[in-house]
Protein backbone atom coordinates (compact mmCIF):
# COMPACT_ATOMS: atom_id res chain seq x y z
CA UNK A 1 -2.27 19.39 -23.20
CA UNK A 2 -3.34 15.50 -23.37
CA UNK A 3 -3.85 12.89 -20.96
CA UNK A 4 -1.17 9.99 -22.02
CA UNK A 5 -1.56 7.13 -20.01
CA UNK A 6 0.42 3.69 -20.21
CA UNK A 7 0.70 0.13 -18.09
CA UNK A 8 2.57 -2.43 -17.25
CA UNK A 9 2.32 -5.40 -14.71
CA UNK A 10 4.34 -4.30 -11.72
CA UNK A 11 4.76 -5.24 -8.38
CA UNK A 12 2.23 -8.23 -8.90
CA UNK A 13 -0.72 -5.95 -9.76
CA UNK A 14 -1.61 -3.21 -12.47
CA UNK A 15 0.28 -0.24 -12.62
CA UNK A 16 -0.15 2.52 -14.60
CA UNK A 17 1.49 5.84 -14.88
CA UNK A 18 -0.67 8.70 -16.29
CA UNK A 19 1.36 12.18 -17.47
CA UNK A 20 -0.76 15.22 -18.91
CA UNK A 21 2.35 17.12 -21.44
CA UNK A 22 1.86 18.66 -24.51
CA UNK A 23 4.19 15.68 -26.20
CA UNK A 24 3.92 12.30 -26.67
CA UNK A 25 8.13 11.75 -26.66
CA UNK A 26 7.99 13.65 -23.47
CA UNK A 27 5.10 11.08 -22.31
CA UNK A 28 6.99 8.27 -23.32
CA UNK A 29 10.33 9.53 -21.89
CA UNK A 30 8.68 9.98 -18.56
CA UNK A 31 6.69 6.92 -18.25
CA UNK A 32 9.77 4.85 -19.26
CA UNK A 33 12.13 6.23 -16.15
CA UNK A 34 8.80 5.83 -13.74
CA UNK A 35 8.62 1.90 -14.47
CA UNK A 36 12.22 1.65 -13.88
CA UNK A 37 11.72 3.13 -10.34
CA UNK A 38 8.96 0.61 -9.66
CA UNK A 39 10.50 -2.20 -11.07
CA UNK A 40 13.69 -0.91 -8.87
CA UNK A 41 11.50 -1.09 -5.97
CA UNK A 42 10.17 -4.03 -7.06
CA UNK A 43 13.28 -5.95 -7.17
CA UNK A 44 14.43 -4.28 -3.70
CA UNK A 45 11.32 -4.92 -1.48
CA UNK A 46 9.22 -7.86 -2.87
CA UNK A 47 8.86 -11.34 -0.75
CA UNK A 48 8.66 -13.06 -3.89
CA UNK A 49 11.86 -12.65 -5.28
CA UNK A 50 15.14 -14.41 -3.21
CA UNK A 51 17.44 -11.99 -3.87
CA UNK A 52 15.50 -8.90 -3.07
CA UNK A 53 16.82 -6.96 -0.04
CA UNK A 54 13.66 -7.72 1.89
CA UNK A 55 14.31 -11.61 1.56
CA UNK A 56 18.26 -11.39 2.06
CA UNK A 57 17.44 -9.77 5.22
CA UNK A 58 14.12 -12.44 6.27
CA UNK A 59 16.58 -14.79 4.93
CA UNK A 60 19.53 -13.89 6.71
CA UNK A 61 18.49 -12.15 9.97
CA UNK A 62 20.89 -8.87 8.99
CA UNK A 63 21.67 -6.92 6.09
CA UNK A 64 23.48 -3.58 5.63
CA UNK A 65 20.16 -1.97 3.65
CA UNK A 66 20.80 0.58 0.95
CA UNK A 67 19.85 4.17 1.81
CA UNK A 68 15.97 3.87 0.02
CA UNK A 69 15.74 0.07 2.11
CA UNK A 70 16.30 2.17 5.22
CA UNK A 71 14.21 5.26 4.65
CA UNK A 72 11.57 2.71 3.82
CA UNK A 73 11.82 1.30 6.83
CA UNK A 74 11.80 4.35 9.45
CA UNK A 75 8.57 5.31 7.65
CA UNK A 76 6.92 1.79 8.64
CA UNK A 77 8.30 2.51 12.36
CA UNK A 78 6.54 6.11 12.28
CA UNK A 79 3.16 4.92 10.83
CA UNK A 80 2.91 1.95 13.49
CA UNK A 81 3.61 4.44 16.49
CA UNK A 82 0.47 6.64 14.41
CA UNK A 83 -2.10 4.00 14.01
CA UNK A 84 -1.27 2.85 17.34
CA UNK A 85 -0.05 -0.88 16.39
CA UNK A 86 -2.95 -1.43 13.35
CA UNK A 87 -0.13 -1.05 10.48
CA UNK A 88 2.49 -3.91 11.66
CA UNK A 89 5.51 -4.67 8.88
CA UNK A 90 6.21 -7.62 11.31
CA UNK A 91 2.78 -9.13 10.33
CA UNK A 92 3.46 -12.16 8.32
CA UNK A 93 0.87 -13.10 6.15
CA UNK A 94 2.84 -15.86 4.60
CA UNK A 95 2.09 -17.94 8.18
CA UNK A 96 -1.53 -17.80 6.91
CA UNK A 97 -1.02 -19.19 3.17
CA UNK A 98 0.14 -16.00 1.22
CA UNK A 99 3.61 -17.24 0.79
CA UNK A 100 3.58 -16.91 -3.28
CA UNK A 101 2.17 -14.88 -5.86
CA UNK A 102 -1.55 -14.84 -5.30
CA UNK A 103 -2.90 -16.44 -8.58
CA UNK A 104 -0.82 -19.29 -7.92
CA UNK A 105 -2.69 -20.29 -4.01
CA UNK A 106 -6.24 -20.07 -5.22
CA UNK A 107 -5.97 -23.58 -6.68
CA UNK A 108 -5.18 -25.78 -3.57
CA UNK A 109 -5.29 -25.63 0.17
CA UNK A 110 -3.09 -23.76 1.79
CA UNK A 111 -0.96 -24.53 4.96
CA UNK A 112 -1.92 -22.14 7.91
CA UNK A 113 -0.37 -21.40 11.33
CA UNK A 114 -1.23 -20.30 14.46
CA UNK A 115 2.49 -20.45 16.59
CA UNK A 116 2.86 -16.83 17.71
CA UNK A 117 5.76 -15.27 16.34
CA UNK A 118 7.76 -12.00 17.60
CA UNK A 119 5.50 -8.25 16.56
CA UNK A 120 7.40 -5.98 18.59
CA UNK A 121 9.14 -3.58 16.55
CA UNK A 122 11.24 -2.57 19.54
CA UNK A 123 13.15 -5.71 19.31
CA UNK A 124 13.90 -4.84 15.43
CA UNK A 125 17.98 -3.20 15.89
CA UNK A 126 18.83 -0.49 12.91
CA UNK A 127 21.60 2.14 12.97
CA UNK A 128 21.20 4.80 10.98
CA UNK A 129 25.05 5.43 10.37
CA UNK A 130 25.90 1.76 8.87
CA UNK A 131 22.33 1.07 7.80
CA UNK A 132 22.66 -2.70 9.78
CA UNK A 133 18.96 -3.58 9.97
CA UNK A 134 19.33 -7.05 12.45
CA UNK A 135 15.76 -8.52 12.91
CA UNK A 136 15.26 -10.43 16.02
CA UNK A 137 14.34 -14.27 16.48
CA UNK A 138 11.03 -15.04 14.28
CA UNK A 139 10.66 -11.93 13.25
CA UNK A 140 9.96 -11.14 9.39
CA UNK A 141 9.20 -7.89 7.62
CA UNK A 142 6.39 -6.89 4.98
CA UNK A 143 5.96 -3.66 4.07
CA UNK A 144 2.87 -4.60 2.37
CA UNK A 145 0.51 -1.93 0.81
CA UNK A 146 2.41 0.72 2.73
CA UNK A 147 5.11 0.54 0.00
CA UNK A 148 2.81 1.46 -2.98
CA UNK A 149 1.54 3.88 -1.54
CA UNK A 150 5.15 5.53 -0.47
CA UNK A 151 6.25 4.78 -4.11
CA UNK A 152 3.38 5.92 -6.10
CA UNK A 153 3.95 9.69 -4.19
CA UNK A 154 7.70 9.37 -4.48
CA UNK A 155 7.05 8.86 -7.97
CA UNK A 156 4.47 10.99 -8.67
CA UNK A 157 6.49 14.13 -6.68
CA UNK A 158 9.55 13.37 -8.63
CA UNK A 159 8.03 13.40 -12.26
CA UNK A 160 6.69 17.40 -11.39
CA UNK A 161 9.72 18.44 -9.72
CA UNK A 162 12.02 16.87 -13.22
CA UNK A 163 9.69 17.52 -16.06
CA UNK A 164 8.55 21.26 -16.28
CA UNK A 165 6.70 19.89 -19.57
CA UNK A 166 4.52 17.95 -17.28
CA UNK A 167 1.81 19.64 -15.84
CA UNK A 168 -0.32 16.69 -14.27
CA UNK A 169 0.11 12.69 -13.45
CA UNK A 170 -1.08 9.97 -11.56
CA UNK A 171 1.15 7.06 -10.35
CA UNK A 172 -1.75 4.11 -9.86
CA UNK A 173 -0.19 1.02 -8.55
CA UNK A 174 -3.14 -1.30 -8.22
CA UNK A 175 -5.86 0.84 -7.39
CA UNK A 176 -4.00 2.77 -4.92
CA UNK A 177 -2.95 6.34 -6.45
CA UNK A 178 -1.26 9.65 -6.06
CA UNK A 179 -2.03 12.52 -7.78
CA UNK A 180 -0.20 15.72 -8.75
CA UNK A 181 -1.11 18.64 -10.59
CA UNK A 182 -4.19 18.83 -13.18
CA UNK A 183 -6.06 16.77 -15.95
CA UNK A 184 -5.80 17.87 -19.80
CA UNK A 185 -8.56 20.51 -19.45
CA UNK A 186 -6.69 22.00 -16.23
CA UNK A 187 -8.98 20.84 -13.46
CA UNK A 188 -8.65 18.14 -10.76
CA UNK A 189 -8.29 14.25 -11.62
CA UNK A 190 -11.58 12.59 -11.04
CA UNK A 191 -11.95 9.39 -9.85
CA UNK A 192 -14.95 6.87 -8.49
CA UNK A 193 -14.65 4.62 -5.30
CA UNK A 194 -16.81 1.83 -5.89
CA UNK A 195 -18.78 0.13 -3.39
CA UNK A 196 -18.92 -3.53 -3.68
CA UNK A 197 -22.10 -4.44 -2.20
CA UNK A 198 -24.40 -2.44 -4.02
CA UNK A 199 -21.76 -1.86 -7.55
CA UNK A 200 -22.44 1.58 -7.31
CA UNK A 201 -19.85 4.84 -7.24
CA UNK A 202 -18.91 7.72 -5.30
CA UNK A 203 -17.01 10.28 -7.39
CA UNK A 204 -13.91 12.31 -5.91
CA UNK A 205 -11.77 14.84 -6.84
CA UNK A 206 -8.25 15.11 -6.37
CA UNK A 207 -4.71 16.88 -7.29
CA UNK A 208 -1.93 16.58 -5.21
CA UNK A 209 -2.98 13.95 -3.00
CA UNK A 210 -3.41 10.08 -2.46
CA UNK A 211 -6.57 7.59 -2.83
CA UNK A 212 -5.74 4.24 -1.35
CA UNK A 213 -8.26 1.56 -0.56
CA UNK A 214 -7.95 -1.60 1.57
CA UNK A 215 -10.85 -4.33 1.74
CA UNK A 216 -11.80 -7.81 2.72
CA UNK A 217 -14.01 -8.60 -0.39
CA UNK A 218 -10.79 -9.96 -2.60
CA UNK A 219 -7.65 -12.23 -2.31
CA UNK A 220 -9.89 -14.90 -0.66
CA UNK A 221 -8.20 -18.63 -0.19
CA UNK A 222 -8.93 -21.43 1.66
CA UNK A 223 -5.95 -23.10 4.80
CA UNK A 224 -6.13 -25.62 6.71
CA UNK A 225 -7.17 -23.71 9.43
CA UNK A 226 -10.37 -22.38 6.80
CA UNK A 227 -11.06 -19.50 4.67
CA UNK A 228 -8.47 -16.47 4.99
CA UNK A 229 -7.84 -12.84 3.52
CA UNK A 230 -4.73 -11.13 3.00
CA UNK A 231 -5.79 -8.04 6.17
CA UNK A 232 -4.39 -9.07 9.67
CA UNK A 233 -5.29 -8.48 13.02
CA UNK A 234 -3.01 -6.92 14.77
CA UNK A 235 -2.07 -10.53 16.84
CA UNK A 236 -1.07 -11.74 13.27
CA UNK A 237 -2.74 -14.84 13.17
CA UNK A 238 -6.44 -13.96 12.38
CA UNK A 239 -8.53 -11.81 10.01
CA UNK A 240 -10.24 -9.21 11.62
CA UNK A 241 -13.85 -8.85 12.58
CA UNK A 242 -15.54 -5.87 11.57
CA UNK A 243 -18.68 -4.94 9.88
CA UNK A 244 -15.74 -2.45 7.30
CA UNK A 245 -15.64 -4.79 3.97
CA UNK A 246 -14.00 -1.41 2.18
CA UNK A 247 -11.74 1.64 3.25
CA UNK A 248 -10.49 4.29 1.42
CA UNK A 249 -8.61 7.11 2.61
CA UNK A 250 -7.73 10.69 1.07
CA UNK A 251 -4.68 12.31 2.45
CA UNK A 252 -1.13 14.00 0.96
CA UNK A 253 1.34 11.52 2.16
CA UNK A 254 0.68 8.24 0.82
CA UNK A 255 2.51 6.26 3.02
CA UNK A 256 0.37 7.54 6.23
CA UNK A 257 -3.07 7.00 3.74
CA UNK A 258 -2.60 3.28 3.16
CA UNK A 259 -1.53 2.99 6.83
CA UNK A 260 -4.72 4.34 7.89
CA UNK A 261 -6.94 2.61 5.50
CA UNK A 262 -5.54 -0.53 7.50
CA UNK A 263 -6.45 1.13 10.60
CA UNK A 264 -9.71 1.81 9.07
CA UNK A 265 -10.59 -1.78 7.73
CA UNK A 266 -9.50 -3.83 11.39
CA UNK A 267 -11.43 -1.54 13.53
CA UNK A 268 -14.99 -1.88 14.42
CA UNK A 269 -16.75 1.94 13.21
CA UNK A 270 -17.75 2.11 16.63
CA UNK A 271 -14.43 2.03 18.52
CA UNK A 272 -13.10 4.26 15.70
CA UNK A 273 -10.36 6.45 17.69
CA UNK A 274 -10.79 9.72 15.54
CA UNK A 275 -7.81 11.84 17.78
CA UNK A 276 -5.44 8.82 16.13
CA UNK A 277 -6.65 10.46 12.83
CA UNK A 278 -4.59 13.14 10.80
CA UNK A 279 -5.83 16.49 10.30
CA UNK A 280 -7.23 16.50 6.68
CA UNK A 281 -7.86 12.90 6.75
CA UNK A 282 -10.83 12.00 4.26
CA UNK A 283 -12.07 7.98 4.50
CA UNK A 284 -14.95 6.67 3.24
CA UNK A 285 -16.24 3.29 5.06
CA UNK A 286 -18.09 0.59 3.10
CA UNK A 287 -20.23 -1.57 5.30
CA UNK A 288 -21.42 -5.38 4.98
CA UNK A 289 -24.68 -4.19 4.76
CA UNK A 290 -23.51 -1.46 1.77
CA UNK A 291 -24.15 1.37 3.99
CA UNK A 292 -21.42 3.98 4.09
CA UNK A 293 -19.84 6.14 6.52
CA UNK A 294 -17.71 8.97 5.14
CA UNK A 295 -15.93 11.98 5.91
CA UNK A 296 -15.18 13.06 1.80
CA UNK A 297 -17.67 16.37 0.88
């Protein structure tokens, strides 16, 4: 078996889809119909482009959704009820500057806002037999970093359960990751989480399971209201304040681990609600100091 690994620029970031086969057609093959799905995704859920679904429907207020838009969007409505309001896809981080692709507000001084605008999901109207998602006055979705990690599992789970030839991969989307199955020597996928205080690494080992990380220390850009980063609070109209610069998560379900790695990052390590936690959980806490705090053995 080999390790065939190839990337493209997806989904405004890196992405890279790793398969371990015993053929390099069958790696290509693969590879080729996983891109598709993110581009797919791409074209159905990104802010950026004007005819995706997710801007018809900011744009428009309703939308009949297709069947992925929807299941998409009852997993965003589960993981807010789970982190107890700290994953929001009402948060709109385009009041605060983000309104474009990110290389392109670095440059000049962004316009910022501090009107409050409608967060309560409750007032968000879907039916699940006609797939009419109707969003209510002010209100805007982002999925956010929620989405890759849905799609890199989806991805990921799909490529196993297709290609018997396949025996491991890894569906990276910009440093958040699923795994499934084994590396080229048939042991777990190894990976480092890097702190970036002190530039040093923690080494983990996974198969069959997520590594997502959320920090403060990139996507930095300057408002008219002063500095900003792309993590809300959850009134979404400030950053939060918190001594976490770095979060990274470990858990099956990707969705759940980038959700939580939010949840992670906005609250203060003291007030940490650990009950709100899954059972098998794993984070690993970068301080500002470049102390850690982790639950990963």
């Amino acid at each position: 078996m080999q390790e065939y690994a190839y990337s493209q620029r997806r989904m405004g970031t890196d992405a890279t889809v790793t398969v371990v086969t015993d053929s390099e057609i069958v790696a290509h093959s693969i590879t080729t119909k996983a891109f598709a799905d993110i581009s797919k995704a791409e074209q159905q859920f990104s802010r950026f482009i004007p005819k995706s679904e997710l801007s018809q429907l900011n744009t428009e207020g309703t939308l009949i959704v297709s069947e992925t838009f929807m299941a998409v969007l009852k997993k965003a409505l589960t993981l807010h009820q789970l982190t107890a309001g700290a994953y929001n896809p009402l948060l709109q981080i385009a009041q605060q500057g983000y309104r474009q692709n990110y290389t392109r507000i670095t440059d000049t001084v962004q316009t910022a806002s501090l009107t409050p605008y409608n967060l309560t999901l409750s007032d968000l109207f879907y039916d699940n037999e006609t797939r009419e998602v109707r969003l209510a006055p002010t209100q805007q979705l982002d999925f956010g970093g929620m989405l890759k990690g849905y799609l890199s599992e989806q991805i990921a789970s799909t490529i196993m359960s297709l290609y018997p030839a396949c025996t491991g991969t890894i569906i990276n989307l910009g440093g958040d990751l699923h795994t499934e199955g084994l590396d080229e020597n048939g042991l777990p996928f190894t990976f480092f989480i890097t702190n970036p205080i002190t530039d040093t690494e923690t080494p983990v080992t996974l198969t069959n399971t997520s590594l997502v990380t959320s920090g403060t220390y990139k996507r930095h850009w300057q408002t008219s209201l002063g500095p900003r980063h792309h993590i809300l609070s959850a009134d979404g109209l400030t950053n939060p304040v918190s001594p976490v610069v770095s979060a990274t998560v470990l858990y099956p379900d990707g969705a759940v681990a980038e959700a939580f790695a939010k949840y992670l990052l906005i609250t203060h390590p003291t007030h940490l609600d650990t009950k709100l936690l899954p059972a098998g959980l794993q984070y690993h806490l970068v301080l500002t100091d470049g102390s850690n705090i982790t639950t990963i053995i």
